[in-house]
PDB file of N, CA and C in Angstrom:
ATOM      1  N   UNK A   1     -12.803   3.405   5.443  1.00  0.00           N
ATOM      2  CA  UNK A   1     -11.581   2.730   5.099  1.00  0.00           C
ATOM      3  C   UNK A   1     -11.504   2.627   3.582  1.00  0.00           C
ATOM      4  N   UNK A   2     -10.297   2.882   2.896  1.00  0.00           N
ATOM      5  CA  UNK A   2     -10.245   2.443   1.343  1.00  0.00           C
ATOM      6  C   UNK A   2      -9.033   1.989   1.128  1.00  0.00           C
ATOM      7  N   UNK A   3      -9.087   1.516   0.129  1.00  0.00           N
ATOM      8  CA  UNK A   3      -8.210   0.413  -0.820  1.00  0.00           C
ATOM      9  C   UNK A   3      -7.476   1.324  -1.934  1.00  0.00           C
ATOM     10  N   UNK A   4      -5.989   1.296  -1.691  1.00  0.00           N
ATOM     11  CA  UNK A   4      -5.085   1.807  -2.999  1.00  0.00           C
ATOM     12  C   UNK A   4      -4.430   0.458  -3.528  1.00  0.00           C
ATOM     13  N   UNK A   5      -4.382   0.299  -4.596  1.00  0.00           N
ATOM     14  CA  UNK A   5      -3.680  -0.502  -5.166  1.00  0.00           C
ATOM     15  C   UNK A   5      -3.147  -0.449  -6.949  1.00  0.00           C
ATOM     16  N   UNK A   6      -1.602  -0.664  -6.957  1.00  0.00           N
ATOM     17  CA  UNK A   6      -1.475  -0.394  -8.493  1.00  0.00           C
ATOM     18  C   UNK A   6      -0.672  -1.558  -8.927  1.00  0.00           C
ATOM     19  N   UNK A   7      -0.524  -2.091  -9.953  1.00  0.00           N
ATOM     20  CA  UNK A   7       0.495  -3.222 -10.546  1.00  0.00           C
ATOM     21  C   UNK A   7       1.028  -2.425 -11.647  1.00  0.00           C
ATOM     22  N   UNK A   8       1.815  -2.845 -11.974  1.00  0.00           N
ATOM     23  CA  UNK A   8       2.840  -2.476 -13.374  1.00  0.00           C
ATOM     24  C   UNK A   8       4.181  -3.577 -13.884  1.00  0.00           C
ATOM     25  N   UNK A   9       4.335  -3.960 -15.040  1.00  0.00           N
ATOM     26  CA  UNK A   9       5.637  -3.861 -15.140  1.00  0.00           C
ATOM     27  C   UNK A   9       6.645  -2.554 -14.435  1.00  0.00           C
ATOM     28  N   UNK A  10       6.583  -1.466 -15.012  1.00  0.00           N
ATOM     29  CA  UNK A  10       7.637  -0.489 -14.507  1.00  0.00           C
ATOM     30  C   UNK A  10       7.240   0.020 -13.452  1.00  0.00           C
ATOM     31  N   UNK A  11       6.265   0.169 -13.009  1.00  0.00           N
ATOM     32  CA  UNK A  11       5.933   1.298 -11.514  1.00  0.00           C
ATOM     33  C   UNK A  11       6.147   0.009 -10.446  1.00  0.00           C
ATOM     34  N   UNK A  12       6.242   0.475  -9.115  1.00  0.00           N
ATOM     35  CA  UNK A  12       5.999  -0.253  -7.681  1.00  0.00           C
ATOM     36  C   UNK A  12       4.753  -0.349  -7.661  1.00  0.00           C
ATOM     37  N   UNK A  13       4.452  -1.733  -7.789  1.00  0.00           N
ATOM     38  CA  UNK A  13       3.708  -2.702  -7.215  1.00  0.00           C
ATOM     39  C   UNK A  13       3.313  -2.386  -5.751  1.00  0.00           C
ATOM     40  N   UNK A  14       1.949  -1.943  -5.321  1.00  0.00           N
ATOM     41  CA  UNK A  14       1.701  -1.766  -3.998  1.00  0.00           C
ATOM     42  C   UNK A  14       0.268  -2.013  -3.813  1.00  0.00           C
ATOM     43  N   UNK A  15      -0.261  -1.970  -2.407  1.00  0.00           N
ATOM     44  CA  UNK A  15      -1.443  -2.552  -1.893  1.00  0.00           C
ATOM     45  C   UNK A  15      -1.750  -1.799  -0.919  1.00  0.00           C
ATOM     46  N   UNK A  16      -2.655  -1.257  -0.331  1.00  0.00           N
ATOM     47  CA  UNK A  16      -2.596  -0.135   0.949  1.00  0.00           C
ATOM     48  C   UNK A  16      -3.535  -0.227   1.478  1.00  0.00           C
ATOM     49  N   UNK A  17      -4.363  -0.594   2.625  1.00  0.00           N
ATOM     50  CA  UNK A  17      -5.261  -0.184   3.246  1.00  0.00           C
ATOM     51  C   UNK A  17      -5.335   1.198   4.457  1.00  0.00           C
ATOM     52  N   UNK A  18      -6.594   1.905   4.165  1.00  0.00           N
ATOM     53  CA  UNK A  18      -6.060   3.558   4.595  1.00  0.00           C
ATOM     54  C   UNK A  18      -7.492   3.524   5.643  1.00  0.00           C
ATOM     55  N   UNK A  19      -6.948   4.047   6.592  1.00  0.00           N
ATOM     56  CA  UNK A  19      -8.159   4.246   7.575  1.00  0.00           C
ATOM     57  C   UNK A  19      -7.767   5.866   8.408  1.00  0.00           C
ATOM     58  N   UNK A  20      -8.953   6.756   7.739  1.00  0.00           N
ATOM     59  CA  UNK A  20      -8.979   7.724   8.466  1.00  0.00           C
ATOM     60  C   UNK A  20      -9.236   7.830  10.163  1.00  0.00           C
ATOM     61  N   UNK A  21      -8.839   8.005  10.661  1.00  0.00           N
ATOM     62  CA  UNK A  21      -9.513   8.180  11.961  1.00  0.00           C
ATOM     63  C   UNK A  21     -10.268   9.483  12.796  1.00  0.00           C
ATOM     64  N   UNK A  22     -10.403  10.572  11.965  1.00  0.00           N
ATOM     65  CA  UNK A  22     -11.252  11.355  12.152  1.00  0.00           C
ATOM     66  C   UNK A  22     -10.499  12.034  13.457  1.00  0.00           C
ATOM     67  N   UNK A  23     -11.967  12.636  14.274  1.00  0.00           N
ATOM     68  CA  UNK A  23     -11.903  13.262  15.078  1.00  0.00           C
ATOM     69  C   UNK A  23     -11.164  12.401  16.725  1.00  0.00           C
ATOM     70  N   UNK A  24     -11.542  11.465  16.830  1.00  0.00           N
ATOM     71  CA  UNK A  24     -10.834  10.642  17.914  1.00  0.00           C
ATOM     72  C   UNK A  24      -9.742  10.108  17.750  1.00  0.00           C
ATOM     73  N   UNK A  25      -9.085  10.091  16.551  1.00  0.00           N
ATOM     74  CA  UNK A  25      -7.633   9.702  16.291  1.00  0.00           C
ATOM     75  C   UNK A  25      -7.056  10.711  15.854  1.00  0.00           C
ATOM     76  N   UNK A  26      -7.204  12.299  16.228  1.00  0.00           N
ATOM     77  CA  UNK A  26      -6.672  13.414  16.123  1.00  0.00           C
ATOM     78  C   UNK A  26      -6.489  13.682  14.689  1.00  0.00           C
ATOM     79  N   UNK A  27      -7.742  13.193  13.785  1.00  0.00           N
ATOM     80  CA  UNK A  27      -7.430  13.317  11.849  1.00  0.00           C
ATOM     81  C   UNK A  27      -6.157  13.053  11.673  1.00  0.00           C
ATOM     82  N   UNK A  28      -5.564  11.896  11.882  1.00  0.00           N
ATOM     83  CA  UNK A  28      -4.481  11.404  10.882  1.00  0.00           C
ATOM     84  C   UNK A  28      -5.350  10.175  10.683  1.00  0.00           C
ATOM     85  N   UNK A  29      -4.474   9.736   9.310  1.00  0.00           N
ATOM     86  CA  UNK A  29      -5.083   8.309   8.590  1.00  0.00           C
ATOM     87  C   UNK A  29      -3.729   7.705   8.947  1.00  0.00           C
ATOM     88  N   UNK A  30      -4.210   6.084   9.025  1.00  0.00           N
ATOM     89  CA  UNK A  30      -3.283   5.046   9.292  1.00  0.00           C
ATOM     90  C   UNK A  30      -3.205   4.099   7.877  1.00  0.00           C
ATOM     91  N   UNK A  31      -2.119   3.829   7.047  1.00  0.00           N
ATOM     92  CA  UNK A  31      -2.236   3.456   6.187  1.00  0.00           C
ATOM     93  C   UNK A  31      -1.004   1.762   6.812  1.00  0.00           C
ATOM     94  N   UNK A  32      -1.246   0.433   5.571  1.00  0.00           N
ATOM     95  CA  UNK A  32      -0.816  -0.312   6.157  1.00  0.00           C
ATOM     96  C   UNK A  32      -0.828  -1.551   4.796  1.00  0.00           C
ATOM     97  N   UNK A  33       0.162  -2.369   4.561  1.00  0.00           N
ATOM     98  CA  UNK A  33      -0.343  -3.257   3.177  1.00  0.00           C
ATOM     99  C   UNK A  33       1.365  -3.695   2.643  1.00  0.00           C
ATOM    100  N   UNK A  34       1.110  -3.709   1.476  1.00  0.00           N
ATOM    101  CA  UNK A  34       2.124  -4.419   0.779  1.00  0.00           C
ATOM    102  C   UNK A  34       2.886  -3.583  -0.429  1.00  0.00           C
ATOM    103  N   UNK A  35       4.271  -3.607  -0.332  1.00  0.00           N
ATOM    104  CA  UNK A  35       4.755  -3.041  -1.687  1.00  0.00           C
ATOM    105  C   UNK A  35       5.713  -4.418  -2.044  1.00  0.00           C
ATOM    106  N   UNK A  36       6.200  -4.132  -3.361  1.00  0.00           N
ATOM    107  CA  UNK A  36       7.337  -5.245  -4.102  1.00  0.00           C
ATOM    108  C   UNK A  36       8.637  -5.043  -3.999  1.00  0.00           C
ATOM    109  N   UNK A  37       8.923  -4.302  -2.887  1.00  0.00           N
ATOM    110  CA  UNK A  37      10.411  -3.976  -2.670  1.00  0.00           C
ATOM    111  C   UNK A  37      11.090  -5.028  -1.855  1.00  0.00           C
ATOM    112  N   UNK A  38       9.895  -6.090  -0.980  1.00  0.00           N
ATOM    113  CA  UNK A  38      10.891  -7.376  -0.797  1.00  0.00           C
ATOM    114  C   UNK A  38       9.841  -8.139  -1.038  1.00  0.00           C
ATOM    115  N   UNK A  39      10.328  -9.399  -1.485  1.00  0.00           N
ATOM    116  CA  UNK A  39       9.333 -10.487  -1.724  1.00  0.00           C
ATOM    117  C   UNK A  39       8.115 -11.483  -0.596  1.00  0.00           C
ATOM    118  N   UNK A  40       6.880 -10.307  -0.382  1.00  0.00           N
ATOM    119  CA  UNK A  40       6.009 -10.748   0.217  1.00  0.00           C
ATOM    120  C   UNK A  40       4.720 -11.931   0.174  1.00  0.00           C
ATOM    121  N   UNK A  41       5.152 -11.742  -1.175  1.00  0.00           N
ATOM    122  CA  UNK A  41       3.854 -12.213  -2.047  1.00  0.00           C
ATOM    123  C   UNK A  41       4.247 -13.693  -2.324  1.00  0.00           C
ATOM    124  N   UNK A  42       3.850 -14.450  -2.092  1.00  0.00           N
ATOM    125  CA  UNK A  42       4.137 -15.887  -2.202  1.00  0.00           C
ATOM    126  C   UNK A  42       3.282 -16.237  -3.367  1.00  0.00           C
ATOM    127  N   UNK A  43       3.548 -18.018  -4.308  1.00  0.00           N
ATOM    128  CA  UNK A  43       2.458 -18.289  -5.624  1.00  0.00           C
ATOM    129  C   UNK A  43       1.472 -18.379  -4.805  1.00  0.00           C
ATOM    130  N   UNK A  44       0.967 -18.621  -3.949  1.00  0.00           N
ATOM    131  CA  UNK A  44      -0.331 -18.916  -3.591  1.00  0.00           C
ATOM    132  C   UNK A  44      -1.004 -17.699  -2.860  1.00  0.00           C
ATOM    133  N   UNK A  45      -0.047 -16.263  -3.079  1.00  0.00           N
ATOM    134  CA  UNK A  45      -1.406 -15.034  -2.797  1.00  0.00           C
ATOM    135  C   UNK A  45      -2.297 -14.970  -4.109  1.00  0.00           C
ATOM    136  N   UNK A  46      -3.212 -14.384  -3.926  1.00  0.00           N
ATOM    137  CA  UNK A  46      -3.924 -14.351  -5.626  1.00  0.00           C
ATOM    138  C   UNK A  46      -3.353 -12.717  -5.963  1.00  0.00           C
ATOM    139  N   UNK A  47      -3.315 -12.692  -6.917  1.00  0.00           N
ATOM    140  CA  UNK A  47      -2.780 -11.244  -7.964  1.00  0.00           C
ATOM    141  C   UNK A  47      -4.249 -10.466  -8.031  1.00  0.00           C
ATOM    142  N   UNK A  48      -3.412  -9.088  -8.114  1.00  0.00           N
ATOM    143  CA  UNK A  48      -4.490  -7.666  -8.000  1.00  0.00           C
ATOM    144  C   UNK A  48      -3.798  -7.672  -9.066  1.00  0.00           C
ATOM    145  N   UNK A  49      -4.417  -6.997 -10.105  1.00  0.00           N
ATOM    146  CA  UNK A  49      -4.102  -6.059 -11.599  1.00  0.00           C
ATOM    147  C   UNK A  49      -4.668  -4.964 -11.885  1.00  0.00           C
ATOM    148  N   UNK A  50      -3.865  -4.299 -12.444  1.00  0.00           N
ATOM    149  CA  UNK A  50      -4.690  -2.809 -12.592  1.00  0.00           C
ATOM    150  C   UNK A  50      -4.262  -1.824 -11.118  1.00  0.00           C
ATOM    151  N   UNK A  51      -5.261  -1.200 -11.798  1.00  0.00           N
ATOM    152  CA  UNK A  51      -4.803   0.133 -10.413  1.00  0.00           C
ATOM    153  C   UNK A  51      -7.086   0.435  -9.643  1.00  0.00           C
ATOM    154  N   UNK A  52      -7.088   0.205  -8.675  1.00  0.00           N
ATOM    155  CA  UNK A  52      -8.244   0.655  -7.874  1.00  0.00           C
ATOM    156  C   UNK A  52      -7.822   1.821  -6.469  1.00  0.00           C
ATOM    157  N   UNK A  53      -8.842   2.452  -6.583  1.00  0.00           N
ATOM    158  CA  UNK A  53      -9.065   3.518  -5.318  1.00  0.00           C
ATOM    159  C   UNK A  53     -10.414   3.468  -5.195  1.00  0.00           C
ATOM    160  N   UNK A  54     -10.729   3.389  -3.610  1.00  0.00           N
ATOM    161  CA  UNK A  54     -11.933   2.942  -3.547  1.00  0.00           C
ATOM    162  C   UNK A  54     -12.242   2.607  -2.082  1.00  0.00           C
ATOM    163  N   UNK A  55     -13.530   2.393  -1.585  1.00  0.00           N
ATOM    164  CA  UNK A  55     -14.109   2.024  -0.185  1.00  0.00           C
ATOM    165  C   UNK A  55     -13.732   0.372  -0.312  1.00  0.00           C
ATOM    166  N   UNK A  56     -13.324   0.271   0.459  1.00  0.00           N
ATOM    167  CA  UNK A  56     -13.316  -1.322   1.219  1.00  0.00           C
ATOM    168  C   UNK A  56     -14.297  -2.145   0.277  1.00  0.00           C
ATOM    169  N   UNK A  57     -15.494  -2.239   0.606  1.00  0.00           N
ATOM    170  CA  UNK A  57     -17.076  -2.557   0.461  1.00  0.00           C
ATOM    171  C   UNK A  57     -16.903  -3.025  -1.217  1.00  0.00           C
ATOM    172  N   UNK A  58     -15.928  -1.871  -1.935  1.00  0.00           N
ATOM    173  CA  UNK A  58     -16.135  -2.316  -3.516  1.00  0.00           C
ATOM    174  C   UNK A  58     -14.978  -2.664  -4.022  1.00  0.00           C
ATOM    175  N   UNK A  59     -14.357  -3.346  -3.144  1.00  0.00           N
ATOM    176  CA  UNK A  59     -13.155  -4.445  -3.213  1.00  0.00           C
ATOM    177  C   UNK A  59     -13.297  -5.689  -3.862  1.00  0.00           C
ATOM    178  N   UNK A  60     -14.482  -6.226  -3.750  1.00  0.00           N
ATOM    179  CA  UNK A  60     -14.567  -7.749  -4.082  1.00  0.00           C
ATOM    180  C   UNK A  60     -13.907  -8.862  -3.527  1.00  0.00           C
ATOM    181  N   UNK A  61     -14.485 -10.045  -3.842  1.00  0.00           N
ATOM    182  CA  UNK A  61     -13.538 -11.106  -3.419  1.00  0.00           C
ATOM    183  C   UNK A  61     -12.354 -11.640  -3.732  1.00  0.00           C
ATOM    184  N   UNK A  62     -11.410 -10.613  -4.514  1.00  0.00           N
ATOM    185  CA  UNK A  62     -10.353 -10.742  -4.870  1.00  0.00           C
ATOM    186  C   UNK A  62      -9.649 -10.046  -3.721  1.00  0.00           C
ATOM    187  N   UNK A  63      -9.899  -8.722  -3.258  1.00  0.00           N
ATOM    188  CA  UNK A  63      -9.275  -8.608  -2.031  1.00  0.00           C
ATOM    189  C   UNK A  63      -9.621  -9.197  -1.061  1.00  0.00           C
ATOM    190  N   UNK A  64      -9.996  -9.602  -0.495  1.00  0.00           N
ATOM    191  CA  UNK A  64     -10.795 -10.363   0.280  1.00  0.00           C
ATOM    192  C   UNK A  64      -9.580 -11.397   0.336  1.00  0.00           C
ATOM    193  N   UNK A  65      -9.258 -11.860  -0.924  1.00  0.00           N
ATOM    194  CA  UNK A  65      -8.475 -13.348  -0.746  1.00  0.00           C
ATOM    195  C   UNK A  65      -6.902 -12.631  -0.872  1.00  0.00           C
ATOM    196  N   UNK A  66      -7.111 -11.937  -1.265  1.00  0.00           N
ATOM    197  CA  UNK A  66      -5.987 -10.973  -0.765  1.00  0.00           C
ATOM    198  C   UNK A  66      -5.130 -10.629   0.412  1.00  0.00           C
ATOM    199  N   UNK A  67      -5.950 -10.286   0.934  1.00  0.00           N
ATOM    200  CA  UNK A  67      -5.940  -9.650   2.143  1.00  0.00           C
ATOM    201  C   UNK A  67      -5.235 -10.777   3.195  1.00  0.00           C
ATOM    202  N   UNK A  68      -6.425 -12.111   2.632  1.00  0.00           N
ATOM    203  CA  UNK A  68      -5.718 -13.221   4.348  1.00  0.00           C
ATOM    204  C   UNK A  68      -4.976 -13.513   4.010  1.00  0.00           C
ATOM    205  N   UNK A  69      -4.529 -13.663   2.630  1.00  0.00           N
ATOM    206  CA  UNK A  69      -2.621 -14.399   2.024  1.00  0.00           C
ATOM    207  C   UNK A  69      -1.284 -13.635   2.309  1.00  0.00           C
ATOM    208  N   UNK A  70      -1.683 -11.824   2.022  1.00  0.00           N
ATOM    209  CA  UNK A  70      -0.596 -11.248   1.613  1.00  0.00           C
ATOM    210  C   UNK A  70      -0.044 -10.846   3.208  1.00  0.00           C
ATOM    211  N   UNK A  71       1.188 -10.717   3.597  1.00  0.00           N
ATOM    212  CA  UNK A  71       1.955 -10.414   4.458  1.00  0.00           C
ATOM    213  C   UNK A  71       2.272  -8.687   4.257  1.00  0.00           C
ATOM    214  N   UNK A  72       1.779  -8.276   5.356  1.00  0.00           N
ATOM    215  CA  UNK A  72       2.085  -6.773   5.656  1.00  0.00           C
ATOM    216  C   UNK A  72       3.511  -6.393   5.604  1.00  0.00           C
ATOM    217  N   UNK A  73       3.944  -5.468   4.681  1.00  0.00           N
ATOM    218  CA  UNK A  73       5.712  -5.133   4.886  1.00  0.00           C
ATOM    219  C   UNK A  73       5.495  -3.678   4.831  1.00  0.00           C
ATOM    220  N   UNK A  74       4.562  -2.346   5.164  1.00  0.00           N
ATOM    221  CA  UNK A  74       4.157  -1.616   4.676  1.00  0.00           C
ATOM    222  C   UNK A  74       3.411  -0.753   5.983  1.00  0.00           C
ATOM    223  N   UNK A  75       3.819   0.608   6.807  1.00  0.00           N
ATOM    224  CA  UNK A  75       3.267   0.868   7.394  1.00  0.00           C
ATOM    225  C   UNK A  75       3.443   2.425   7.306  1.00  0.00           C
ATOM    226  N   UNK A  76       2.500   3.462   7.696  1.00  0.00           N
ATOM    227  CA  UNK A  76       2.521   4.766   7.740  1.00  0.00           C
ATOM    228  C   UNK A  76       1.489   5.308   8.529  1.00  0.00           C
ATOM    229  N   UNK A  77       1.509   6.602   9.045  1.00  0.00           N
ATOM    230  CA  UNK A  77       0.904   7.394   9.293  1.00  0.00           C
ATOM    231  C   UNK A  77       1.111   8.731   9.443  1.00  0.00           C
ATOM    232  N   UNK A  78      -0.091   9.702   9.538  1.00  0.00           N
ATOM    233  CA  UNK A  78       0.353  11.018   9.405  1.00  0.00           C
ATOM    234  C   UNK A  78       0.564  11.683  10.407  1.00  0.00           C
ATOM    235  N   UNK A  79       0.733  12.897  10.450  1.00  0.00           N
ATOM    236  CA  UNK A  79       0.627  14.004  10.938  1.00  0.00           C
ATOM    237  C   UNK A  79      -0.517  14.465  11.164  1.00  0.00           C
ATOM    238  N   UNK A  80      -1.145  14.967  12.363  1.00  0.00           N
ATOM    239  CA  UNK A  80      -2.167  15.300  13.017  1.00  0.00           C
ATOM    240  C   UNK A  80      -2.638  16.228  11.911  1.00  0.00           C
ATOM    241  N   UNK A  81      -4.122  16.210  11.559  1.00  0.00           N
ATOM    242  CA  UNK A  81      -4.479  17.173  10.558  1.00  0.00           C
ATOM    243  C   UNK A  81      -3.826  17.175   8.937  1.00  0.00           C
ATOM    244  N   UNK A  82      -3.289  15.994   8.623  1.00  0.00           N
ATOM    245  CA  UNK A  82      -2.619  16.205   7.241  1.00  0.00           C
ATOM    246  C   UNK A  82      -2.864  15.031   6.762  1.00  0.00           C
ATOM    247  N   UNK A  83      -3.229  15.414   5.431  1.00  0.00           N
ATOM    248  CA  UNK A  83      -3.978  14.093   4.294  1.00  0.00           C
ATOM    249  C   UNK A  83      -2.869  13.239   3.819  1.00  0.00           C
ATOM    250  N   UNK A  84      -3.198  12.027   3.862  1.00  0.00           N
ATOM    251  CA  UNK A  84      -2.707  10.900   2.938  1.00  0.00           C
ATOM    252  C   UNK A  84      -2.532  11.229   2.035  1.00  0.00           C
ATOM    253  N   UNK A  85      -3.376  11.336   1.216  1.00  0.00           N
ATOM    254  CA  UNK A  85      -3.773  11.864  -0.125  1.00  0.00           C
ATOM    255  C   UNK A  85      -2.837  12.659  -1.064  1.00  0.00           C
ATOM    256  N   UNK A  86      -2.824  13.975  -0.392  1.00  0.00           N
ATOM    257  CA  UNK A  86      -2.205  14.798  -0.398  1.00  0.00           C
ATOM    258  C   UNK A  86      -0.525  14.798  -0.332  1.00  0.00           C
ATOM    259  N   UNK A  87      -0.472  14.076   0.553  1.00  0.00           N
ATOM    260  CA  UNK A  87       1.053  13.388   0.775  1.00  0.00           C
ATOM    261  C   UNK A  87       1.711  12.657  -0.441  1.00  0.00           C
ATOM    262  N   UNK A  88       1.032  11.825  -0.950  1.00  0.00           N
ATOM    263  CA  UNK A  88       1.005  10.653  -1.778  1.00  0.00           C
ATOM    264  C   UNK A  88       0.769  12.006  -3.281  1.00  0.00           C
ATOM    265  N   UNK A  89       1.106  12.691  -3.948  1.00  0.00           N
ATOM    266  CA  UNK A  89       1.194  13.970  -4.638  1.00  0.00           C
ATOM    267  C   UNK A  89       2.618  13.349  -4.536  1.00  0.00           C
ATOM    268  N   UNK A  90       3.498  13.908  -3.701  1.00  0.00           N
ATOM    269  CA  UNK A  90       5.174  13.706  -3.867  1.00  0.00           C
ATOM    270  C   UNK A  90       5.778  12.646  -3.330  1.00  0.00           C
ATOM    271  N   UNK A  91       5.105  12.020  -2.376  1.00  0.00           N
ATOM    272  CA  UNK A  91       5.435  10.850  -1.801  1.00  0.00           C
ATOM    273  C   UNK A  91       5.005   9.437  -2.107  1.00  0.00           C
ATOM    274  N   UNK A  92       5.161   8.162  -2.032  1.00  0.00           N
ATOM    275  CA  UNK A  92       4.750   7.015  -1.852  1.00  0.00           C
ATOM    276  C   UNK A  92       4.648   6.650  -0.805  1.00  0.00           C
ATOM    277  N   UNK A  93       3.740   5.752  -0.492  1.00  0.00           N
ATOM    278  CA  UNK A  93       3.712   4.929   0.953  1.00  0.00           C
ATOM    279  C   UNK A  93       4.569   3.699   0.936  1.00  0.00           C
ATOM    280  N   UNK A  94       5.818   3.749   1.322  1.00  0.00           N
ATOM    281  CA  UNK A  94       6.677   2.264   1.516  1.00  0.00           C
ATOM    282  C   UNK A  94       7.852   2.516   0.784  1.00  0.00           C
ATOM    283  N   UNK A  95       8.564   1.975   0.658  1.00  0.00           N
ATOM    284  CA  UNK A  95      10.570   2.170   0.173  1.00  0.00           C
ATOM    285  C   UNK A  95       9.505   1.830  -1.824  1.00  0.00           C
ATOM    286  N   UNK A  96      10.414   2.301  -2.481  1.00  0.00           N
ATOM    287  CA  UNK A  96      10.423   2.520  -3.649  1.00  0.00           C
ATOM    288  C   UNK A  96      11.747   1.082  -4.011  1.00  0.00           C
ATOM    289  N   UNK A  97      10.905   0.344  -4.722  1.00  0.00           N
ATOM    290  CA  UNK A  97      11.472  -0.946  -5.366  1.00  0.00           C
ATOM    291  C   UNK A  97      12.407  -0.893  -6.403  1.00  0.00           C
ATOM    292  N   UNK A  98      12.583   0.352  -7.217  1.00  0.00           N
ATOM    293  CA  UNK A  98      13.254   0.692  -7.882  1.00  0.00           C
ATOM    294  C   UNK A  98      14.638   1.176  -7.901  1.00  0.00           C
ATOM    295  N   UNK A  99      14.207   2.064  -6.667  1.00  0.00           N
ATOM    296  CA  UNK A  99      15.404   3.047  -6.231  1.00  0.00           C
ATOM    297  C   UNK A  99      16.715   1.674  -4.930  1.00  0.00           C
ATOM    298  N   UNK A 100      15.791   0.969  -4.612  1.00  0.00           N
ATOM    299  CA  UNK A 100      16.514  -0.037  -3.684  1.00  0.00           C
ATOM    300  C   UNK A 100      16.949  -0.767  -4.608  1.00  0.00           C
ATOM    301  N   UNK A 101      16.808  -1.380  -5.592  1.00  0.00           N
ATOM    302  CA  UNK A 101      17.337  -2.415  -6.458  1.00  0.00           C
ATOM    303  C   UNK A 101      18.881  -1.296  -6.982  1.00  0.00           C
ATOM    304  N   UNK A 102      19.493  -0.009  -7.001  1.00  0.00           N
ATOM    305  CA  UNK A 102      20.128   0.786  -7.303  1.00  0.00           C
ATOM    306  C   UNK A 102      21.295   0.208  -6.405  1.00  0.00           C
ATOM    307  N   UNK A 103      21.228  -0.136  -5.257  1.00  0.00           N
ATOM    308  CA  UNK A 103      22.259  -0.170  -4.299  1.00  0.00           C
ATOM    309  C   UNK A 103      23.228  -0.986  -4.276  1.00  0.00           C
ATOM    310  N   UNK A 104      24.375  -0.551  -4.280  1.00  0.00           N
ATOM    311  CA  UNK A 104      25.645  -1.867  -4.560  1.00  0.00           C
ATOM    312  C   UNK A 104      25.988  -2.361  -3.301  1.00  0.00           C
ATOM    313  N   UNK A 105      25.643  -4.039  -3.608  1.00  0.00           N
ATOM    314  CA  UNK A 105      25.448  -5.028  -2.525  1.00  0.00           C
ATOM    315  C   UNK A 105      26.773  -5.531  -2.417  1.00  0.00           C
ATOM    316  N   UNK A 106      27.620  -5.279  -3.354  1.00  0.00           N
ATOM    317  CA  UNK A 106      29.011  -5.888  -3.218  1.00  0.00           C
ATOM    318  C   UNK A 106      30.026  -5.357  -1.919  1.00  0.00           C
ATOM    319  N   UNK A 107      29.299  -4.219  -1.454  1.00  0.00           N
ATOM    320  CA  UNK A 107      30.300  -3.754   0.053  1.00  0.00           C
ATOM    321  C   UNK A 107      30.560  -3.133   0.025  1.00  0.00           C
TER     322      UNK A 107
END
């Protein structure tokens, strides 16, 4: 299992937990977490900064406290035999916070 996560002023704000499933979940990864395209994050989640990629294990106790606060708005998975990873090259995981703030709400 690993941990994506990036903050920015200008980029989307996101959080991801990615779990391959190998050979018994037909090699797709299940990815699952938080982006800033609606307001999930309450004052009392604690803040990630920076950008990590990484195993679970070298998360620390910042995700950790993370994890039980923040509310999931964030779900994906692949295609049998096709990388996350790889995907995430042209794609993001979750609506783009940027491109939604574009939309005229007036009707």
């Amino acid at each position: 299992m690993e941990i994506n996560y990036s903050t920015g002023n200008t980029i989307n704000a996101t959080y991801i937990d990615e779990f391959y499933a190998a050979n018994p979940g037909y090699y797709q990864t299940f990815a699952w977490g938080v982006n800033d395209a609606c307001q999930v994050v309450t004052a009392d989640t604690p803040s990630l900064t920076g950008r990590f990629h990484g195993p679970v294990t070298e998360g620390g106790p910042s995700i950790r406290r993370f994890r039980r606060q923040a509310i999931v708005n964030t779900y994906a998975e692949t295609a049998a035999a096709e990388s996350l990873a790889r995907l995430n090259r042209s794609y993001q995981t979750g609506v783009d916070r940027i491109l939604t703030r574009t939309v005229d709400r007036r009707g």
